[in-house]
PDB file of N, CA and C in Angstrom:
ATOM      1  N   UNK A   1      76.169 146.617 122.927  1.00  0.00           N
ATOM      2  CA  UNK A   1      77.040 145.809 122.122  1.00  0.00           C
ATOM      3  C   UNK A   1      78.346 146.567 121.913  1.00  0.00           C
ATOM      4  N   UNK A   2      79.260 146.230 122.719  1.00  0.00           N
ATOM      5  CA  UNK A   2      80.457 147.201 122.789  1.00  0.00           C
ATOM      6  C   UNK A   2      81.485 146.830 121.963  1.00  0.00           C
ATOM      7  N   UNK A   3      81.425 145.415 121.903  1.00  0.00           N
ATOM      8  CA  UNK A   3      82.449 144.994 121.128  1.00  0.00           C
ATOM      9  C   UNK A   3      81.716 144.823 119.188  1.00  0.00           C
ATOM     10  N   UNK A   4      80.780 146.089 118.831  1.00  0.00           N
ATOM     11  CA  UNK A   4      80.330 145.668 117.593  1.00  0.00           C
ATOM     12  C   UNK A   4      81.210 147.096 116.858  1.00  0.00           C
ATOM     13  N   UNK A   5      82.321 147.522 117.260  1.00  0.00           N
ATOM     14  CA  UNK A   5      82.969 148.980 117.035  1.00  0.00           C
ATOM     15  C   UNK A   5      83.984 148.442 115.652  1.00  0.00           C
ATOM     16  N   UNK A   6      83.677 149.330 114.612  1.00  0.00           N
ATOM     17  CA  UNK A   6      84.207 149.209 113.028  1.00  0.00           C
ATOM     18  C   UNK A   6      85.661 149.499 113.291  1.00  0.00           C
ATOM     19  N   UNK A   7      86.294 148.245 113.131  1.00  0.00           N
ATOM     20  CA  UNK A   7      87.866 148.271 112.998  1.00  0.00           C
ATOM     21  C   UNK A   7      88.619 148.792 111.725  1.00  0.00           C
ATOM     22  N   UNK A   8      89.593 148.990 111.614  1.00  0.00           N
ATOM     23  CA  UNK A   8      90.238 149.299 109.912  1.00  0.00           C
ATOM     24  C   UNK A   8      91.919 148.117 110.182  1.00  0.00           C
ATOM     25  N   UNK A   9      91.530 147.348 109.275  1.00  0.00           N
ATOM     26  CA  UNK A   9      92.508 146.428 109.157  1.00  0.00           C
ATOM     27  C   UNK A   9      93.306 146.719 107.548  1.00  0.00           C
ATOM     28  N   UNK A  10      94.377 146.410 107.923  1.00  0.00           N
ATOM     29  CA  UNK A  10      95.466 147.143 106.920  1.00  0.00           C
ATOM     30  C   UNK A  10      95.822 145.916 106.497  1.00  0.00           C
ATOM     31  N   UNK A  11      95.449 145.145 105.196  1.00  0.00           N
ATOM     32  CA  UNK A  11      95.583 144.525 104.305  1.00  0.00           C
ATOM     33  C   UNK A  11      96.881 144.444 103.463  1.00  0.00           C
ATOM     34  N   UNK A  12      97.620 145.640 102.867  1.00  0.00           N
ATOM     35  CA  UNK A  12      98.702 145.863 102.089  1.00  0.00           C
ATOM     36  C   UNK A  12      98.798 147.144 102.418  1.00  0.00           C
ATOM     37  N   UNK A  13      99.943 147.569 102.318  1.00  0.00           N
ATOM     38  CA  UNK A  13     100.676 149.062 102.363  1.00  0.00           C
ATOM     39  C   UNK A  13      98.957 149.598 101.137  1.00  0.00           C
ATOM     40  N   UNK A  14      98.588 150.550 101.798  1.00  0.00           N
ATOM     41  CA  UNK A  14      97.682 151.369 100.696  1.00  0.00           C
ATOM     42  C   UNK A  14      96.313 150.762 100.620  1.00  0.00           C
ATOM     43  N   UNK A  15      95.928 149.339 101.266  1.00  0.00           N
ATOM     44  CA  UNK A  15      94.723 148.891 101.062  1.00  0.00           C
ATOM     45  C   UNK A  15      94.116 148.919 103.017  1.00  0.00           C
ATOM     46  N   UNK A  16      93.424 149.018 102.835  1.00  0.00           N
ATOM     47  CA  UNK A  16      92.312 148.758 104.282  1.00  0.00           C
ATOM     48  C   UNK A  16      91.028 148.860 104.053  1.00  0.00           C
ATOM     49  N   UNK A  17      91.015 147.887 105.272  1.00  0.00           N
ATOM     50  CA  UNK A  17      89.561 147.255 105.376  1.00  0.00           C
ATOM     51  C   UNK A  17      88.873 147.875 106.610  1.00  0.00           C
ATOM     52  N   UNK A  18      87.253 148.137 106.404  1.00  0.00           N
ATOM     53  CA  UNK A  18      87.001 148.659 107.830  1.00  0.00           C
ATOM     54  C   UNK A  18      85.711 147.461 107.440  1.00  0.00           C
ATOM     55  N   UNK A  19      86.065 147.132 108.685  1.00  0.00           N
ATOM     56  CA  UNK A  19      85.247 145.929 109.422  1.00  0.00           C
ATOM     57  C   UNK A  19      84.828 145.882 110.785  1.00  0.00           C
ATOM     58  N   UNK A  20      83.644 144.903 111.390  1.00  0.00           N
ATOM     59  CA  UNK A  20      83.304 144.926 112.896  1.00  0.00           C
ATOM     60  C   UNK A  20      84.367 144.043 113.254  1.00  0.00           C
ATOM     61  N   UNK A  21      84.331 144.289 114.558  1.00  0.00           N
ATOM     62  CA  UNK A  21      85.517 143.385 115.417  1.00  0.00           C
ATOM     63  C   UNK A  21      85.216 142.098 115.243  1.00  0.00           C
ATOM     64  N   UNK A  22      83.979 141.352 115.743  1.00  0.00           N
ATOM     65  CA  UNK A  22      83.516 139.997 115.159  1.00  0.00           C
ATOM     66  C   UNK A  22      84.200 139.176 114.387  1.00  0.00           C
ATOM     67  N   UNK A  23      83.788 140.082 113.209  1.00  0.00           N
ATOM     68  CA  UNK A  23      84.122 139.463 111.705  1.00  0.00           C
ATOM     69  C   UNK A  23      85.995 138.924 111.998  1.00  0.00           C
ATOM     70  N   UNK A  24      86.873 140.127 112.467  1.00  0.00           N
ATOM     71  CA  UNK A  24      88.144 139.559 112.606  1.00  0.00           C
ATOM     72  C   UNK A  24      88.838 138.515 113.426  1.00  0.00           C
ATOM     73  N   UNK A  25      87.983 138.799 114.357  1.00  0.00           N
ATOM     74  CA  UNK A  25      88.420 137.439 115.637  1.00  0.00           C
ATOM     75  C   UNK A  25      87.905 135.752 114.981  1.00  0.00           C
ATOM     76  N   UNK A  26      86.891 135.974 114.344  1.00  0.00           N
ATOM     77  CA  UNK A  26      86.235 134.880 113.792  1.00  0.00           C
ATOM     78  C   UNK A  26      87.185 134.313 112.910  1.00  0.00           C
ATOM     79  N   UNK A  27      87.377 135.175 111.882  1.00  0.00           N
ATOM     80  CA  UNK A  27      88.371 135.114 110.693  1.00  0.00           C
ATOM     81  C   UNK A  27      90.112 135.278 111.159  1.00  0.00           C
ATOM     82  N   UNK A  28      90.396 134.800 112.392  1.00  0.00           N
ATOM     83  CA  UNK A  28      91.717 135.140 112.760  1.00  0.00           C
ATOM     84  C   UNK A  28      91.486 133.358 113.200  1.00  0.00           C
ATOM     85  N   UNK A  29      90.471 133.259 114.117  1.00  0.00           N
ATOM     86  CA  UNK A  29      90.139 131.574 114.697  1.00  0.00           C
ATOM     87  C   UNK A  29      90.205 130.717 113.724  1.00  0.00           C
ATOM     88  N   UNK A  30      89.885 131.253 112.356  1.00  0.00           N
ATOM     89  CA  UNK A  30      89.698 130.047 111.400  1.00  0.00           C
ATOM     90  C   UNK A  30      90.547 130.229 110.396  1.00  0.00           C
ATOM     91  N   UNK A  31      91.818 131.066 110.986  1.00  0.00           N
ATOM     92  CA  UNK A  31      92.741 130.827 110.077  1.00  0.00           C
ATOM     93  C   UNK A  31      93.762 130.136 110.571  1.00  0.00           C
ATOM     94  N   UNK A  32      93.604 129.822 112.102  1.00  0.00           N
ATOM     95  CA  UNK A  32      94.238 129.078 112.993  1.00  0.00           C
ATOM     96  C   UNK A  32      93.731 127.555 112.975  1.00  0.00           C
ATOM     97  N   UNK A  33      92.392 127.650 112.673  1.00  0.00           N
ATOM     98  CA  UNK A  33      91.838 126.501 113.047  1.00  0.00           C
ATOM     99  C   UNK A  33      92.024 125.312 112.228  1.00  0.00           C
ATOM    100  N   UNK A  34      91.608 126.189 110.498  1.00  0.00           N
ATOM    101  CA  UNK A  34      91.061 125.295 110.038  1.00  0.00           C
ATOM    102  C   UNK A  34      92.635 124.315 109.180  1.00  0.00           C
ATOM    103  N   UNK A  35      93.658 124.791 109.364  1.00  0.00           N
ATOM    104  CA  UNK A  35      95.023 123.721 108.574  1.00  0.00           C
ATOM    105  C   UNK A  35      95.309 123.005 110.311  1.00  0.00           C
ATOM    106  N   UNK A  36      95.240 123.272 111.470  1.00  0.00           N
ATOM    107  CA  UNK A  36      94.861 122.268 111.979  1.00  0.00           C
ATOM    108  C   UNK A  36      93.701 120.856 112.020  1.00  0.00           C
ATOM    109  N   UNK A  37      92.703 121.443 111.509  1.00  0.00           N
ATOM    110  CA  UNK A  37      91.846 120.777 111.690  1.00  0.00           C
ATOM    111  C   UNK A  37      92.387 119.367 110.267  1.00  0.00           C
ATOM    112  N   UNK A  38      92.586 120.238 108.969  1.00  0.00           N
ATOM    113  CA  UNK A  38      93.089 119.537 107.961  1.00  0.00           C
ATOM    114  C   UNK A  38      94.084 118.662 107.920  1.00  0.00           C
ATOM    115  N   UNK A  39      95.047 118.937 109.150  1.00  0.00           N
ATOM    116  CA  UNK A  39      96.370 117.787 109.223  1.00  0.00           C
ATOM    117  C   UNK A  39      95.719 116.960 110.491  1.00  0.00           C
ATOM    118  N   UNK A  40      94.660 117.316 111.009  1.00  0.00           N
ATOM    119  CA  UNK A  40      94.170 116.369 111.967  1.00  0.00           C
ATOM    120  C   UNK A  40      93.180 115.118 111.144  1.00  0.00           C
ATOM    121  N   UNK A  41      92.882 115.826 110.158  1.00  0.00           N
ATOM    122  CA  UNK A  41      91.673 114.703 109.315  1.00  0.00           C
ATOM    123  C   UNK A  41      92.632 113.730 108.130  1.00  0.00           C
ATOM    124  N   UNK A  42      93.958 114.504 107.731  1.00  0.00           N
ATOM    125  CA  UNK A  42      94.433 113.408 106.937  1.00  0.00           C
ATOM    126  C   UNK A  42      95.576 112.777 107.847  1.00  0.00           C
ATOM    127  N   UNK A  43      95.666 113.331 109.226  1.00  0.00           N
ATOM    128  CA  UNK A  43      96.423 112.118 109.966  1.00  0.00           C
ATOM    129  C   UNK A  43      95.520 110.703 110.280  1.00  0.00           C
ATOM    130  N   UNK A  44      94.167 111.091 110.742  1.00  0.00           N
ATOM    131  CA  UNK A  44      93.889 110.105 110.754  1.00  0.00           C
ATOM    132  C   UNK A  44      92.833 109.623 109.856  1.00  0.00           C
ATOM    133  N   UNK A  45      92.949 109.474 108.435  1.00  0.00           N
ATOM    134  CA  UNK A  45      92.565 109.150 107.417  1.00  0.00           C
ATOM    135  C   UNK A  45      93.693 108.048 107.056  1.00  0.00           C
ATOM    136  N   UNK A  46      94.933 108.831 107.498  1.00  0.00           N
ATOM    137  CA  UNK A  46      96.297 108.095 107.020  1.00  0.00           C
ATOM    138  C   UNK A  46      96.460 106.257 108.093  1.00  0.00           C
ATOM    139  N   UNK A  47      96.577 106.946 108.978  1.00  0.00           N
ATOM    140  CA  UNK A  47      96.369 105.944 110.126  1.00  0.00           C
ATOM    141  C   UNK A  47      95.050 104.721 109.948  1.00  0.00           C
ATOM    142  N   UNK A  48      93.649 105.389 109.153  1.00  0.00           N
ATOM    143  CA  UNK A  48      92.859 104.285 109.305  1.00  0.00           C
ATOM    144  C   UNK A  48      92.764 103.709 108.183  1.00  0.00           C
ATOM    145  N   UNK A  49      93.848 104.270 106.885  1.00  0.00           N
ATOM    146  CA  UNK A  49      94.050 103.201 106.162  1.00  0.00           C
ATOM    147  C   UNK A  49      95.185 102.208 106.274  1.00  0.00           C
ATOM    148  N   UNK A  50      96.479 102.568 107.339  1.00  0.00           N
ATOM    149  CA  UNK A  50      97.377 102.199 107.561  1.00  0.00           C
ATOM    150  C   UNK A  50      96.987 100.442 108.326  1.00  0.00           C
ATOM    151  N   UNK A  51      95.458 100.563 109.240  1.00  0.00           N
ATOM    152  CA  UNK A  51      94.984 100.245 110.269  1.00  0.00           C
ATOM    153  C   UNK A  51      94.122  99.077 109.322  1.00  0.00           C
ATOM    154  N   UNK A  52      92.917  99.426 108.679  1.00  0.00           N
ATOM    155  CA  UNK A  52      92.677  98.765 107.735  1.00  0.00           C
ATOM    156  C   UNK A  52      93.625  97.527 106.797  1.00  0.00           C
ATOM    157  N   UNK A  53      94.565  98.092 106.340  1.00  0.00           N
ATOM    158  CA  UNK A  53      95.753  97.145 105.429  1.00  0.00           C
ATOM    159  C   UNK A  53      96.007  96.149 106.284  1.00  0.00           C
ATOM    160  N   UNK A  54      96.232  96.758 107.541  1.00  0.00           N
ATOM    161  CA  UNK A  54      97.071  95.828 108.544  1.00  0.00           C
ATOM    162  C   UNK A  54      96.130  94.609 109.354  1.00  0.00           C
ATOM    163  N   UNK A  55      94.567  95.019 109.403  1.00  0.00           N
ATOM    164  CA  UNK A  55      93.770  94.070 109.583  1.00  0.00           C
ATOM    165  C   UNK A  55      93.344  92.802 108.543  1.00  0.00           C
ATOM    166  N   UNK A  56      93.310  93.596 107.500  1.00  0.00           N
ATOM    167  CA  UNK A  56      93.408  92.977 106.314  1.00  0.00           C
ATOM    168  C   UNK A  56      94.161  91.724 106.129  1.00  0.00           C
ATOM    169  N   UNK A  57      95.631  92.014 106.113  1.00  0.00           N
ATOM    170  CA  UNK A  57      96.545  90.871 106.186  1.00  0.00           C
ATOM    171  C   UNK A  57      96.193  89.993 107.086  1.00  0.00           C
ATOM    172  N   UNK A  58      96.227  90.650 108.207  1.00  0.00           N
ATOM    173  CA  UNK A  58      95.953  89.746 109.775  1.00  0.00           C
ATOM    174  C   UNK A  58      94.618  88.417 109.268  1.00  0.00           C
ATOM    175  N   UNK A  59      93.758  89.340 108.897  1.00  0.00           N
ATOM    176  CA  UNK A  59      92.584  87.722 108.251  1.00  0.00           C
ATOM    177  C   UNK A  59      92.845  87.209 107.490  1.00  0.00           C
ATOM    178  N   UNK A  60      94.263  87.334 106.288  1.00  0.00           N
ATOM    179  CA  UNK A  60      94.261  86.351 105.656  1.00  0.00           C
ATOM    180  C   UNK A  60      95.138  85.520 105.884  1.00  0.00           C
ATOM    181  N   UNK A  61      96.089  85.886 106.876  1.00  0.00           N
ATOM    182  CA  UNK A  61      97.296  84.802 107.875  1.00  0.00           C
ATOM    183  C   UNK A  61      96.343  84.020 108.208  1.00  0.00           C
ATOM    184  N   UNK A  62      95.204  84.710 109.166  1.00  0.00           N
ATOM    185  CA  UNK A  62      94.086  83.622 110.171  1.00  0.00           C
ATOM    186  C   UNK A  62      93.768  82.542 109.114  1.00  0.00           C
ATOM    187  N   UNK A  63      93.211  83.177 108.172  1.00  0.00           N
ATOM    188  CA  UNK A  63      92.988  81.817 107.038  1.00  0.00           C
ATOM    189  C   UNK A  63      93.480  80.856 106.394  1.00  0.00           C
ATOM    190  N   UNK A  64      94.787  81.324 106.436  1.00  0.00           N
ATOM    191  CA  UNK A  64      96.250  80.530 106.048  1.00  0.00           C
ATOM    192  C   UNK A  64      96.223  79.515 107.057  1.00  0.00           C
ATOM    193  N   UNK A  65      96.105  79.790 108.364  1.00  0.00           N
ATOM    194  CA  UNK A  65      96.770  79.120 109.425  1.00  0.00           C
ATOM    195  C   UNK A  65      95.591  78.339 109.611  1.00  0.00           C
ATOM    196  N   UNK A  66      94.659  78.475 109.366  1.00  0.00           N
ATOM    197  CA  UNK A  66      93.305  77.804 109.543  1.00  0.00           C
ATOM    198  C   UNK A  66      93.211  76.679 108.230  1.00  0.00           C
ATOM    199  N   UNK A  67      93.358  76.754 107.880  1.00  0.00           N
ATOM    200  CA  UNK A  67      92.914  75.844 106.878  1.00  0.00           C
ATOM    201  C   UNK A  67      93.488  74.275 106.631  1.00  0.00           C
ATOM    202  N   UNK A  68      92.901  73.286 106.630  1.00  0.00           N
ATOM    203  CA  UNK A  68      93.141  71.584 107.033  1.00  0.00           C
ATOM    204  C   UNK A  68      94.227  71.696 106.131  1.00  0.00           C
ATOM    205  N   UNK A  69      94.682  71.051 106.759  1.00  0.00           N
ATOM    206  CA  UNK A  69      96.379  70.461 106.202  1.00  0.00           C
ATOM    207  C   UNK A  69      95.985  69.323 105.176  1.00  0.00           C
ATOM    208  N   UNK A  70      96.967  69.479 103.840  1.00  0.00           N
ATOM    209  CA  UNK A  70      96.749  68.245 102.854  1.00  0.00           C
ATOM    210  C   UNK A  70      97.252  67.205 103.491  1.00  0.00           C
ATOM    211  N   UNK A  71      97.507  66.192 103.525  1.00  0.00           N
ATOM    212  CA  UNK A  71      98.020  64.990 103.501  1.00  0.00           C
ATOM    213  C   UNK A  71      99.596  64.631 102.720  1.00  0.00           C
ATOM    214  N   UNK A  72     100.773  64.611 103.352  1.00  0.00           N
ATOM    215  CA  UNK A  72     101.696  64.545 102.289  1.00  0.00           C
ATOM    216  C   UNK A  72     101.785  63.164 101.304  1.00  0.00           C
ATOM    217  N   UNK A  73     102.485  63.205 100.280  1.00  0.00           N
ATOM    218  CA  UNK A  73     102.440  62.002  99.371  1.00  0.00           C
ATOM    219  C   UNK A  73     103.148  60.729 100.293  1.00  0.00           C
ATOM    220  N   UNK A  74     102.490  59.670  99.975  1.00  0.00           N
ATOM    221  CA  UNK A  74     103.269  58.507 100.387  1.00  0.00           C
ATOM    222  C   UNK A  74     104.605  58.520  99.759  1.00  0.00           C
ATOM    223  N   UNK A  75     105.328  57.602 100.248  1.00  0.00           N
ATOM    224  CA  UNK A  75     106.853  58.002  99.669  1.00  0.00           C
ATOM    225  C   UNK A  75     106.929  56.221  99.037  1.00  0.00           C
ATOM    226  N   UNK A  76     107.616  56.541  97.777  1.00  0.00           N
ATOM    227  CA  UNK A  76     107.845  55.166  97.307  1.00  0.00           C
ATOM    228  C   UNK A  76     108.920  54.446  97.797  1.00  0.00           C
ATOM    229  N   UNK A  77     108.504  52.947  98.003  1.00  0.00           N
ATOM    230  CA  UNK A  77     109.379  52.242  98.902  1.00  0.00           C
ATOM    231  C   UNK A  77     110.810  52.035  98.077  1.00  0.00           C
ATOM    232  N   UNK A  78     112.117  52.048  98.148  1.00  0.00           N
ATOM    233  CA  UNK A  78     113.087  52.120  97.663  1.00  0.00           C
ATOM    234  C   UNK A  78     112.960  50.433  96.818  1.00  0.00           C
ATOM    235  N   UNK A  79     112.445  49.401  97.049  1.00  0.00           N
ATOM    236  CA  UNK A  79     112.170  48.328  95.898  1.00  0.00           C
ATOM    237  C   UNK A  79     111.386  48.523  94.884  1.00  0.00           C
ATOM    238  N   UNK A  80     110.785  49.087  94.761  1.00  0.00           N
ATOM    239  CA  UNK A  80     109.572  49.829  93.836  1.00  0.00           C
ATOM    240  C   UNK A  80     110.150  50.493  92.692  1.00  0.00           C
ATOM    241  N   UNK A  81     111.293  51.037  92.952  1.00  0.00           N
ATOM    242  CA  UNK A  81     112.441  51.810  92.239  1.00  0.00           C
ATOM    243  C   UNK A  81     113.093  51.266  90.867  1.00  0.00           C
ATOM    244  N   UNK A  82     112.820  51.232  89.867  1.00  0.00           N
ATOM    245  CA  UNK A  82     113.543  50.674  88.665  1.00  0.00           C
ATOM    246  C   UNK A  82     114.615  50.424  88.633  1.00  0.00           C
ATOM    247  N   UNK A  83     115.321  49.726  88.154  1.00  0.00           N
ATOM    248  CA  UNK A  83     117.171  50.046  88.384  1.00  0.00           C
ATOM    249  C   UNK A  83     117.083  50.599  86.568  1.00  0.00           C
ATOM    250  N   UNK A  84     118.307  51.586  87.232  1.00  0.00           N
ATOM    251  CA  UNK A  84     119.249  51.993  86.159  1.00  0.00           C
ATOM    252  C   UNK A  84     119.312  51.161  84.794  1.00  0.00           C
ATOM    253  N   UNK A  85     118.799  51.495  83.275  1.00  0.00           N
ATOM    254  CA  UNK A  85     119.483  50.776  82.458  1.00  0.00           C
ATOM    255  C   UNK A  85     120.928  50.492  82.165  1.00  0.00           C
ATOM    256  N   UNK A  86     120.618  49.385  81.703  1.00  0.00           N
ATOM    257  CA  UNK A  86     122.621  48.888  81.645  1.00  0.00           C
ATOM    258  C   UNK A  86     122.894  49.766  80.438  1.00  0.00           C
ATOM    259  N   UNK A  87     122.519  50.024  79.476  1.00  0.00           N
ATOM    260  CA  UNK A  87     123.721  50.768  78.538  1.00  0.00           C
ATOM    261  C   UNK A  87     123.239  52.315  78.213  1.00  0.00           C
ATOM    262  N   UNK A  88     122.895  52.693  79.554  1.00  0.00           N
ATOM    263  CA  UNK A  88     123.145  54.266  79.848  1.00  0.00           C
ATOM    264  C   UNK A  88     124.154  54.556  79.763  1.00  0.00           C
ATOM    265  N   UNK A  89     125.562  54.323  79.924  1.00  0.00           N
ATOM    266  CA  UNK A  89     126.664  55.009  79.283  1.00  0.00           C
ATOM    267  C   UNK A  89     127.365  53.806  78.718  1.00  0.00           C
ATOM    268  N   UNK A  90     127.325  53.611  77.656  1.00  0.00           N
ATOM    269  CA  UNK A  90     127.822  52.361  76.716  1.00  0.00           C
ATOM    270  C   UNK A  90     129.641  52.765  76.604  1.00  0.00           C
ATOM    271  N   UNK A  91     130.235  51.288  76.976  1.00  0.00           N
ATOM    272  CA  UNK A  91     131.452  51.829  77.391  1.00  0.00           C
ATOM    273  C   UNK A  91     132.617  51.880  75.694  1.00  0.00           C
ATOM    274  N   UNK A  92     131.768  51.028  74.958  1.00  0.00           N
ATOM    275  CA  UNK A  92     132.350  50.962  73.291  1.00  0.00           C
ATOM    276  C   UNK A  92     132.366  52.220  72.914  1.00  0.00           C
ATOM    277  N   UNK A  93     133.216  52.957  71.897  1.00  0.00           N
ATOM    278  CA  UNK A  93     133.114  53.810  71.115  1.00  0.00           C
ATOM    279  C   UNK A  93     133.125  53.434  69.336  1.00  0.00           C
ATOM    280  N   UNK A  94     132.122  53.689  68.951  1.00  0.00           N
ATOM    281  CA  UNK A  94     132.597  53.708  67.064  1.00  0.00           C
ATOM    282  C   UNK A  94     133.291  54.088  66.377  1.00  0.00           C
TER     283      UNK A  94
END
């Protein structure tokens, strides 16, 4: 086991660490790894709620567009129509 040889890693001016090689390569990978891994899980966290919303709407257009048409009102025939009272504007003054 050649590569199990006690490293000394220099932490701060005055502090060190003696450690196996292992331990640092491991702990070097997952200091690389893991804020990738984290902007990879809330990109697409972001995206499948973005994705979601957008399906969302989409079924309730479908339902909009789906749904039986009312019937518009008949329209009243222009004889049907009251006439105007005559002394809506009364032309005497008091």
């Amino acid at each position: 086991m050649a590569n199990w040889r006690v490293v000394t890693v220099t932490i701060w001016p005055g502090w060190e660490a003696e450690t196996k090689l292992p331990l640092v390569i491991l702990a070097s990978f997952l200091i690389g790894a893991v804020p990738m891994w984290v902007a990879l899980r809330t990109t697409r966290w972001s995206l499948k709620r973005r994705l979601d919303s957008n399906e969302r709407q989409l079924s309730d257009l479908r339902a909009l567009a789906n749904r039986p048409v009312e019937p518009a009102p008949a329209a009243t025939p222009v004889s049907a129509v009251s006439s105007a009272p005559a002394d809506l504007f009364p032309t005497d003054k008091p």
